[in-house]
N, C-alpha and C. Protein backbone atom coordinates (compact mmCIF):
# COMPACT_ATOMS: atom_id res chain seq x y z
N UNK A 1 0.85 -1.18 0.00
CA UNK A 1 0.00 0.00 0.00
C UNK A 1 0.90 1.24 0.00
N UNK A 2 0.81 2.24 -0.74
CA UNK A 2 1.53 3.54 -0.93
C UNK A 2 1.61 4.39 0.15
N UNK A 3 2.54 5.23 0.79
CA UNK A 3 2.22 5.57 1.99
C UNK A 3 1.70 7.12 1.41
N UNK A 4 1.28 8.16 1.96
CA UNK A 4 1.30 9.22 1.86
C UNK A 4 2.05 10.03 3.31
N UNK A 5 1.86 10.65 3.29
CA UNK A 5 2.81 11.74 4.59
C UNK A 5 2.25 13.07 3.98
N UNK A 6 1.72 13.13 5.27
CA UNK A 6 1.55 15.08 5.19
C UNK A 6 2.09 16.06 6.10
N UNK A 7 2.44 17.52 6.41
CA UNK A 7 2.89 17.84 6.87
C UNK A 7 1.78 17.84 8.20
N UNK A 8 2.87 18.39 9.25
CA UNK A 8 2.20 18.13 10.87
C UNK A 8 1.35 18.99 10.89
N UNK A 9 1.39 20.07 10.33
CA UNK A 9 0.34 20.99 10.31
C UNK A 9 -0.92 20.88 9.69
N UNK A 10 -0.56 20.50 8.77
CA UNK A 10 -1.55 19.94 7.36
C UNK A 10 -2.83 18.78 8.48
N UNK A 11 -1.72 18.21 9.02
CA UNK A 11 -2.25 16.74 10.01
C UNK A 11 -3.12 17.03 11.13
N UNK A 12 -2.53 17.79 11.30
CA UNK A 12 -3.31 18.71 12.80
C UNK A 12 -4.44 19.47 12.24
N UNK A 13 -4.72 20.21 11.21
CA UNK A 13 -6.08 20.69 11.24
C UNK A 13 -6.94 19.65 10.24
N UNK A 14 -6.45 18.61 9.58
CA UNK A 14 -7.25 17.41 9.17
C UNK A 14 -7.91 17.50 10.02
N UNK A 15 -7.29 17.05 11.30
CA UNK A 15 -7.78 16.19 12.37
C UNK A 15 -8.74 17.02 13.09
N UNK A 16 -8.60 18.37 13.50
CA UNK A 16 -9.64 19.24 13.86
C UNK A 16 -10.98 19.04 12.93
N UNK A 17 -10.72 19.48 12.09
CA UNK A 17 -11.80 19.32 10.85
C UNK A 17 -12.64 18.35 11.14
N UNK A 18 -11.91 16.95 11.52
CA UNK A 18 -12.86 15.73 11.51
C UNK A 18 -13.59 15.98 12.78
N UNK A 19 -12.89 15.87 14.15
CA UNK A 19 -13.46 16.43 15.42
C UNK A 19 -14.41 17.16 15.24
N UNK A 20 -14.34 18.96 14.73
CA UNK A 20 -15.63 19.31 14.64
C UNK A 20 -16.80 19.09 14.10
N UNK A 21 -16.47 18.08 12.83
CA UNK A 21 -17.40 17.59 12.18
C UNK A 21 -18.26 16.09 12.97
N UNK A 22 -17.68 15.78 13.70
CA UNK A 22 -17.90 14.41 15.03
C UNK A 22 -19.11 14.88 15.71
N UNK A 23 -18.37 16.44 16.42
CA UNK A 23 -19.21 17.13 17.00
C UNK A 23 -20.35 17.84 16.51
N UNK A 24 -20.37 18.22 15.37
CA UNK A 24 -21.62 18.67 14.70
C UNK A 24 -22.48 18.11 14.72
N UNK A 25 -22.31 16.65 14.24
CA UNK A 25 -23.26 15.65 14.16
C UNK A 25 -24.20 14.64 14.97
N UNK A 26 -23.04 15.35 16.43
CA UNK A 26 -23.75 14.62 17.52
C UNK A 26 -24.55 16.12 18.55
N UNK A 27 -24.50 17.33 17.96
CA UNK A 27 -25.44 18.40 18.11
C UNK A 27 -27.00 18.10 18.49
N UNK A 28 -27.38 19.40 18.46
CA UNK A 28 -29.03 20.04 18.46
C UNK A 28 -29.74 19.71 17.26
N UNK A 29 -28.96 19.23 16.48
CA UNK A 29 -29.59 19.24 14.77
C UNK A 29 -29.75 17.46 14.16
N UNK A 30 -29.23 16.99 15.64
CA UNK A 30 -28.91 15.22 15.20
C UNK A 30 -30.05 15.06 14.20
N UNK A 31 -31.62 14.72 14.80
CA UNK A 31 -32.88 14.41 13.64
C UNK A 31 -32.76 15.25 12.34
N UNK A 32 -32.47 16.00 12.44
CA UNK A 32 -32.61 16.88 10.93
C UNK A 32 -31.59 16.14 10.08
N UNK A 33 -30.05 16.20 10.56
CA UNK A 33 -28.66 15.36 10.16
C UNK A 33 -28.94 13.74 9.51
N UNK A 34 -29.64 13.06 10.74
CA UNK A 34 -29.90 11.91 10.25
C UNK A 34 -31.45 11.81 8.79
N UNK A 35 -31.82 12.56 9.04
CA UNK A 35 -32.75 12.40 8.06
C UNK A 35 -31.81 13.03 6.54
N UNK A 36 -31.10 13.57 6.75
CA UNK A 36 -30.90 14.10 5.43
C UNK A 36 -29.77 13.09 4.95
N UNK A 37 -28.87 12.55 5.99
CA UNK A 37 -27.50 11.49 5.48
C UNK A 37 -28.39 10.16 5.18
N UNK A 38 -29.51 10.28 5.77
CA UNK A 38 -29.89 8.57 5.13
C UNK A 38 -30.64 9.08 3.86
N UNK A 39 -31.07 10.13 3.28
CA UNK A 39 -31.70 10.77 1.66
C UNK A 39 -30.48 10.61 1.07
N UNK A 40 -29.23 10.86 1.35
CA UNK A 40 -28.20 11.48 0.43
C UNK A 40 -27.44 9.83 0.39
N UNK A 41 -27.28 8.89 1.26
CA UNK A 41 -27.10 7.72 1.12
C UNK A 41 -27.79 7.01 0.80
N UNK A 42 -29.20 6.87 0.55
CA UNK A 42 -29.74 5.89 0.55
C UNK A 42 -30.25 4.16 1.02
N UNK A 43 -29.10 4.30 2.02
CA UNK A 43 -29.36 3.66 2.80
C UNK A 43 -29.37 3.60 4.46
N UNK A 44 -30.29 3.20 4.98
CA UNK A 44 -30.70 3.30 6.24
C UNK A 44 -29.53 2.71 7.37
N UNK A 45 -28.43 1.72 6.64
CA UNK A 45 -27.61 1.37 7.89
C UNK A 45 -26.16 2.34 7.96
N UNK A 46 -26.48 3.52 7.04
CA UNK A 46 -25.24 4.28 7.29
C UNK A 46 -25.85 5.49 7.91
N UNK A 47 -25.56 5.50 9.24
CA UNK A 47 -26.32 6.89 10.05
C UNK A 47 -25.24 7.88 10.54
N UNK A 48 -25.62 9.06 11.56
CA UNK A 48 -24.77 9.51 12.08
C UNK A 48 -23.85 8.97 12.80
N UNK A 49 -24.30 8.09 13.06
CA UNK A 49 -23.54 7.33 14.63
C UNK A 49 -22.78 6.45 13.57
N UNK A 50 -22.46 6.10 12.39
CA UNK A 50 -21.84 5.16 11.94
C UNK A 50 -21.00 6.43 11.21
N UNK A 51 -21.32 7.45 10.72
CA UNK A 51 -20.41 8.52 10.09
C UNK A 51 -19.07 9.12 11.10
N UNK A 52 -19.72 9.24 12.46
CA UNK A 52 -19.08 9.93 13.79
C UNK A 52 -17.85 8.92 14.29
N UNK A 53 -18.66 7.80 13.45
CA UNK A 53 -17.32 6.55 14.17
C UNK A 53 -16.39 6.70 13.11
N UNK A 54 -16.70 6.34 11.94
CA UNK A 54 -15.72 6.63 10.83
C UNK A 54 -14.43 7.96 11.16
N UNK A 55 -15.20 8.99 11.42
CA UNK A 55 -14.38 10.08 12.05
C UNK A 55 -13.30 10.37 12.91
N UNK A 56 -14.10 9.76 13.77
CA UNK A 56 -13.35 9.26 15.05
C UNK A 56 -11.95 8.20 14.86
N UNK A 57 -12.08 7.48 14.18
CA UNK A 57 -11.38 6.29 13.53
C UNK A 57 -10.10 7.06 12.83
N UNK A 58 -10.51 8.12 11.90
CA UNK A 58 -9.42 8.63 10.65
C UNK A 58 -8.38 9.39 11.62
N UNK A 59 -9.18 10.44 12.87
CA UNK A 59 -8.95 11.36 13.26
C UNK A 59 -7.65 10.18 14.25
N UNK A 60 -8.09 9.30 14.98
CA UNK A 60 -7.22 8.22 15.52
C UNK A 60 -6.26 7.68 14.85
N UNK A 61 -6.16 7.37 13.57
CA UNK A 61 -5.20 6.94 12.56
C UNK A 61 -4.01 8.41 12.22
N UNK A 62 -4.54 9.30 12.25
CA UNK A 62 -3.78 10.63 12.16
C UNK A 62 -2.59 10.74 13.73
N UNK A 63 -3.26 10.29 14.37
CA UNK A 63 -2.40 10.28 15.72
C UNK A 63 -2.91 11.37 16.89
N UNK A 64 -4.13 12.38 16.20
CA UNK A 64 -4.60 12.95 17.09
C UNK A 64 -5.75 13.24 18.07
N UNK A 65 -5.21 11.60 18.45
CA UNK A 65 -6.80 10.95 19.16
C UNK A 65 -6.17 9.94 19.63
N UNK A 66 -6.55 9.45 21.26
CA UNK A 66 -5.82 8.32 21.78
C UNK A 66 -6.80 6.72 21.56
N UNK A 67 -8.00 7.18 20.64
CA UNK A 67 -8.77 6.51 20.64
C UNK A 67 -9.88 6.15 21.68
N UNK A 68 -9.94 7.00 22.43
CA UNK A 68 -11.01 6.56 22.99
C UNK A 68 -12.37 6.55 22.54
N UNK A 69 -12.41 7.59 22.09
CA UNK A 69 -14.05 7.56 21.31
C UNK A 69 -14.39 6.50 20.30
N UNK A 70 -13.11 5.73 20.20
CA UNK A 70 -13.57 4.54 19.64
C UNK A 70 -14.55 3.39 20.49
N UNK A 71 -14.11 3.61 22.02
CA UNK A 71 -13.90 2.33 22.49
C UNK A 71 -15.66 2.91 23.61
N UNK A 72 -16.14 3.72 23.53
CA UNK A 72 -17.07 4.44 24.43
C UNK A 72 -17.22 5.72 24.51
N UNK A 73 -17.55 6.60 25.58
CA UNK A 73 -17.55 7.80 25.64
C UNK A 73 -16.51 8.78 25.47
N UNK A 74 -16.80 9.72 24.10
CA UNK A 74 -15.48 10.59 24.10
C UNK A 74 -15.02 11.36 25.81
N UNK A 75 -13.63 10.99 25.13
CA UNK A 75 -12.28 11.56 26.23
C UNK A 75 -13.08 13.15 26.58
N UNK A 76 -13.08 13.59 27.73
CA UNK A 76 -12.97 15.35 27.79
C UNK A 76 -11.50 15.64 28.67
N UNK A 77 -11.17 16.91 28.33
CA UNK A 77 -10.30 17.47 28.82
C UNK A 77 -10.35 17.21 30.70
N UNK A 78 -9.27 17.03 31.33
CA UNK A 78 -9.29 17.02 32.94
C UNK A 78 -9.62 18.52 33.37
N UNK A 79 -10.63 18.47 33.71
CA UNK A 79 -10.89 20.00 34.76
C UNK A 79 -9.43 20.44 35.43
N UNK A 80 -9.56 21.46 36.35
CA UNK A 80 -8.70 22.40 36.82
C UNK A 80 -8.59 21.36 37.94
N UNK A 81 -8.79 20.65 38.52
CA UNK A 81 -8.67 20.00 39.83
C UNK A 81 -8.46 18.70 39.46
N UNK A 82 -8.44 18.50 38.13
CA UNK A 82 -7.51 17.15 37.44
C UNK A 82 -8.33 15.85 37.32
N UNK A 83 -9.73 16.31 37.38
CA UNK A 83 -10.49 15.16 37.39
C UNK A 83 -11.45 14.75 35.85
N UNK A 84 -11.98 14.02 35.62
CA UNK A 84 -12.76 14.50 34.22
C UNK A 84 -14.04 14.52 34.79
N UNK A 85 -14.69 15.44 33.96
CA UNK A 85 -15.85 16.38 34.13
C UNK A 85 -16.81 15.02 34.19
C-alpha cells in the first residue's frame, strides 16, 4: 500500500476538521442530520452514529486521538482540579 505523509500541520487541522465535524453531528440538529445522510445515502444502515465513528477512527489513525471515542464515551479534557468532568 503507498504511503502518503503530510505535513504536521496539514495533520493537525485534518484532524480538527474531523473532530468538529464528530461534534456537529452529535449536536441540536442530530434528527434533521440523520434524516438528510440517510436521503443522500440511501441507505438506512449508514447513520450519524456510523459517520461519527468513521471520524473518530481517521482522526485516531492521524495520531490525534488516543482513541477513545472509539472504544465508548469521548475523552474530555481534565478540569482544573484534574479530574474529568
Amino acid at each position: 500500500m503507498p504511503q502518503i505523509r503530510l505535513d504536521q500541520g496539514d495533520t493537525a487541522e485534518l484532524a480538527e476538521m474531523l473532530t468538529f465535524l464528530a461534534q456537529w453531528l452529535s449536536g441540536n440538529q442530530k434528527q434533521a442530520l440523520d434524516q438528510s445522510l440517510a436521503a443522500f445515502a440511501g441507505h438506512p444502515a449508514y447513520t450519524t452514529g456510523t459517520l461519527r465513528a468513521d471520524l473518530h477512527r481517521f482522526t485516531f489513525l492521524l495520531g490525534a486521538s488516543d482513541g477513545e471515542e472509539l472504544f465508548g464515551e469521548p475523552c474530555h479534557p481534565p478540569t482544573s482540579e484534574g479530574d474529568a468532568p
